[in-house]
C-alpha atoms as a PDB file:
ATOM      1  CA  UNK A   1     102.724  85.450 114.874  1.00  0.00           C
ATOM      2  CA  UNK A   2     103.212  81.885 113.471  1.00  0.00           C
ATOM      3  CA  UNK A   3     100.757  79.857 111.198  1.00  0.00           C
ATOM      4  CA  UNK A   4      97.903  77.499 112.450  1.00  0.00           C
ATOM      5  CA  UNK A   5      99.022  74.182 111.796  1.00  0.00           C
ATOM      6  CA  UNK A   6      95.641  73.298 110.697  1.00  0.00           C
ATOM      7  CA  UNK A   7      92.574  75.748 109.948  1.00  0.00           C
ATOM      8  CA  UNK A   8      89.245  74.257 108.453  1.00  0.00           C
ATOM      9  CA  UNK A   9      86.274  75.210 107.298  1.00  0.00           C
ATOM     10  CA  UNK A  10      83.360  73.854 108.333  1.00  0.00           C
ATOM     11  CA  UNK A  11      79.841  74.363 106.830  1.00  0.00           C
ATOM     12  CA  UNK A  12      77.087  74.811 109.062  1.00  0.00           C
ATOM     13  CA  UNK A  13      73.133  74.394 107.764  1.00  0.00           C
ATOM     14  CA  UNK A  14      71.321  74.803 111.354  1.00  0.00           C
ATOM     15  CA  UNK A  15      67.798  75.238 109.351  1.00  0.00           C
ATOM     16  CA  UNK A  16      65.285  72.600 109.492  1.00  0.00           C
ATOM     17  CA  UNK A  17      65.593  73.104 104.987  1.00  0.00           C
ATOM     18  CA  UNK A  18      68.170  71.703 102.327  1.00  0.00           C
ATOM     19  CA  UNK A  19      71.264  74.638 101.431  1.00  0.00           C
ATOM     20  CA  UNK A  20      72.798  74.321  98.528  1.00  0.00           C
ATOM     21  CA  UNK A  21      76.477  75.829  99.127  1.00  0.00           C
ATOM     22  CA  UNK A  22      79.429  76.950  96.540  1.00  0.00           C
ATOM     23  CA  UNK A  23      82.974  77.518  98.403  1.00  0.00           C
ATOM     24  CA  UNK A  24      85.743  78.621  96.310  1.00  0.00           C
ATOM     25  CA  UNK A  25      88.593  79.388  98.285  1.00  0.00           C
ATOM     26  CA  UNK A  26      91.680  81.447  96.759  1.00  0.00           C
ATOM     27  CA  UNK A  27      95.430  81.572  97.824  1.00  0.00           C
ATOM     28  CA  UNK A  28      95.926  85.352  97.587  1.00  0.00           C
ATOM     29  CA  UNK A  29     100.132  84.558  97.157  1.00  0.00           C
ATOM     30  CA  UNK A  30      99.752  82.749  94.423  1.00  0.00           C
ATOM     31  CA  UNK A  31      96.587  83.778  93.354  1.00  0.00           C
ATOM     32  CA  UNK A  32      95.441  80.125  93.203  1.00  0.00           C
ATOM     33  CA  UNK A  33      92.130  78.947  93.348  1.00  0.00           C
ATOM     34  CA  UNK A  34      92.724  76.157  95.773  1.00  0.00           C
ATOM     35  CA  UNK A  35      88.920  74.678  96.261  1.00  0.00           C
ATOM     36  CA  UNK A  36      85.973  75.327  94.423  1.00  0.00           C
ATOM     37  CA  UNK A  37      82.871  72.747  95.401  1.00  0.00           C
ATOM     38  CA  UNK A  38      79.741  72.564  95.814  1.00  0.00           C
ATOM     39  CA  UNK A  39      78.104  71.020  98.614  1.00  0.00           C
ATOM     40  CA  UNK A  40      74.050  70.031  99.147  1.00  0.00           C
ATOM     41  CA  UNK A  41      74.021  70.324 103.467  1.00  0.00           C
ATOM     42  CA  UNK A  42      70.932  68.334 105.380  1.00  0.00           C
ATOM     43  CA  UNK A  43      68.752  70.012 107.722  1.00  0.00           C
ATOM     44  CA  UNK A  44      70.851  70.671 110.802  1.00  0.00           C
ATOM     45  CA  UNK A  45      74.284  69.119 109.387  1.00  0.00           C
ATOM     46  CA  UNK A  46      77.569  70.012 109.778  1.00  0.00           C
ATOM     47  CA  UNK A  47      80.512  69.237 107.258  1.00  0.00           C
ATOM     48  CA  UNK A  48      84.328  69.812 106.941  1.00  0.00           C
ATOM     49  CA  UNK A  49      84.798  71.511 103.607  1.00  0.00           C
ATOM     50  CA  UNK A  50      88.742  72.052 103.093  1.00  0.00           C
ATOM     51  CA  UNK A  51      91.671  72.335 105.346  1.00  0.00           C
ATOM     52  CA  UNK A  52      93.864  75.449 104.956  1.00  0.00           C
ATOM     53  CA  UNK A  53      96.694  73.576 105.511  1.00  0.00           C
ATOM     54  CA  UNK A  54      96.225  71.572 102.603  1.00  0.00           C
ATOM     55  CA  UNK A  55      97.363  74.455 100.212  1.00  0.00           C
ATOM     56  CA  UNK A  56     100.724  73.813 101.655  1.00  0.00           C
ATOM     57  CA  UNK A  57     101.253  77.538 102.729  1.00  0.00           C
ATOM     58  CA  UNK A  58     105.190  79.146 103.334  1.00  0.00           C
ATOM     59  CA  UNK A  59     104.211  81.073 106.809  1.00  0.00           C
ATOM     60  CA  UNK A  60     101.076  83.028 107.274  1.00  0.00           C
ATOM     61  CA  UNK A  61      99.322  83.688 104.294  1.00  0.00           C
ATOM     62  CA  UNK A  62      95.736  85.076 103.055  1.00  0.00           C
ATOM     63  CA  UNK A  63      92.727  83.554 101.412  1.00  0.00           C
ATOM     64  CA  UNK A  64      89.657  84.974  99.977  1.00  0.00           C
ATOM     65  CA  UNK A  65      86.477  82.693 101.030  1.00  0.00           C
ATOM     66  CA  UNK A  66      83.599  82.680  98.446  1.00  0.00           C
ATOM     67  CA  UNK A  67      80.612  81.734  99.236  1.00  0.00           C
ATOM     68  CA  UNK A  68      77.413  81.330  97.796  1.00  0.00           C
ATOM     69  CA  UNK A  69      74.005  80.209  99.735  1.00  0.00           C
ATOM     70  CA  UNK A  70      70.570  80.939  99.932  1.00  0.00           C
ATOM     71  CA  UNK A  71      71.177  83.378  96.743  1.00  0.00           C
ATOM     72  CA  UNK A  72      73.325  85.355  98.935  1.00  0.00           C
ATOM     73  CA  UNK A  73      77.237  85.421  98.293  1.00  0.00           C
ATOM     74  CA  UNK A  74      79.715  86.801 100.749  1.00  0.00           C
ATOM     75  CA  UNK A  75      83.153  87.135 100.309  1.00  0.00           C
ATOM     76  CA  UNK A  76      86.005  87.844 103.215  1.00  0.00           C
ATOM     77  CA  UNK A  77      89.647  87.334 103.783  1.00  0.00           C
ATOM     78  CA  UNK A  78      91.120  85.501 106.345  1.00  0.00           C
ATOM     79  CA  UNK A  79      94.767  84.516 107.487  1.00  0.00           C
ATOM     80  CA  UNK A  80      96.203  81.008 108.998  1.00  0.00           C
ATOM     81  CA  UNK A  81      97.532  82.949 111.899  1.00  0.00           C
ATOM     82  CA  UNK A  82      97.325  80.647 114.529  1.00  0.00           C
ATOM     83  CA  UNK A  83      95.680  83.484 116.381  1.00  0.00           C
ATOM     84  CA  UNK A  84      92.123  82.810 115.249  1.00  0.00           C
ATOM     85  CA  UNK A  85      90.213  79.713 115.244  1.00  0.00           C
ATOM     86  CA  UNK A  86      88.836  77.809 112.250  1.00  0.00           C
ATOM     87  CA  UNK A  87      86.164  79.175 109.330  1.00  0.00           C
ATOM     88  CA  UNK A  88      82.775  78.988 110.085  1.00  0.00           C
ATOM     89  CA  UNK A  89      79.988  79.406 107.464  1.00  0.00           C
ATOM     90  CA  UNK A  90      76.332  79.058 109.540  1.00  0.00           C
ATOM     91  CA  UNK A  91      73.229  79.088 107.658  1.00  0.00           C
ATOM     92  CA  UNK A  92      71.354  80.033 110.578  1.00  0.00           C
ATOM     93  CA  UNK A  93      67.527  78.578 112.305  1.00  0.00           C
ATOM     94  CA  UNK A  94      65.953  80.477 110.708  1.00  0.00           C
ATOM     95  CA  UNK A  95      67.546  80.060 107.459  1.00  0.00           C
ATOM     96  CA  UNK A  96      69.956  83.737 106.532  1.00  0.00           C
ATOM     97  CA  UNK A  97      73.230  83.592 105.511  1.00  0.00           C
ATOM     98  CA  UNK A  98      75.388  86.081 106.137  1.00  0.00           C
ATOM     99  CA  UNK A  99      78.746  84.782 104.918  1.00  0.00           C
ATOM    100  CA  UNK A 100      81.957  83.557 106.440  1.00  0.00           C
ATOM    101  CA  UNK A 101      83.578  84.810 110.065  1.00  0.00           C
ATOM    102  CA  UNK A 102      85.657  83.058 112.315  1.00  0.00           C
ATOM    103  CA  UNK A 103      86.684  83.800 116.020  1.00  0.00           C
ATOM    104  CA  UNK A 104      89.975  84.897 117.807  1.00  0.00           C
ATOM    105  CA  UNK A 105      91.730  82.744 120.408  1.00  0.00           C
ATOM    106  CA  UNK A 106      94.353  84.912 121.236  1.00  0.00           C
END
């Protein structure tokens, strides 16, 4: 496995409301809090948040996402193997959020 030589994540607000969204983003080696903003998303906008690569990693490493919308937060893990894609975070049509995921490629 090698690292992904970049890995963002992009905020997604595909309801026709407002989301407020707080990302915090932790380097689990250092146990560095890396980003922490907040971000106010349009109806049906999409916006780079943070690039993985930015935290200037040694090899594959972990991160916990954070992330609060819609009074919901979620929290998951996820690796810059260059395996999986980048970090979604979709407040869906209809308005839910059910917290961070992002797909394989390999």
């Amino acid at each position: 496995m090698v690292a992904a030589e970049n890995k963002e994540v992009h905020l997604i607000n595909d309801w026709n409301q407002s989301v407020d969204i707080q990302l915090r983003i932790i380097r689990l080696a250092t146990d560095e809090t890396v980003h922490n903003e907040s971000y106010t998303l349009s109806p049906e906008s999409r916006q780079t948040a943070y690039n993985i690569s930015s935290a200037d990693t040694d090899g594959i490493e972990s991160f916990d996402i954070i992330v609060t919308a819609r009074n919901t937060t979620a929290r998951d893990t996820f690796t810059n193997d260059a395996c999986y894609g980048d970090i979604h975070v979709p407040v869906s049509s209809d308005g839910t959020f059910e917290g961070p995921h992002y797909g394989g490629i390999c």
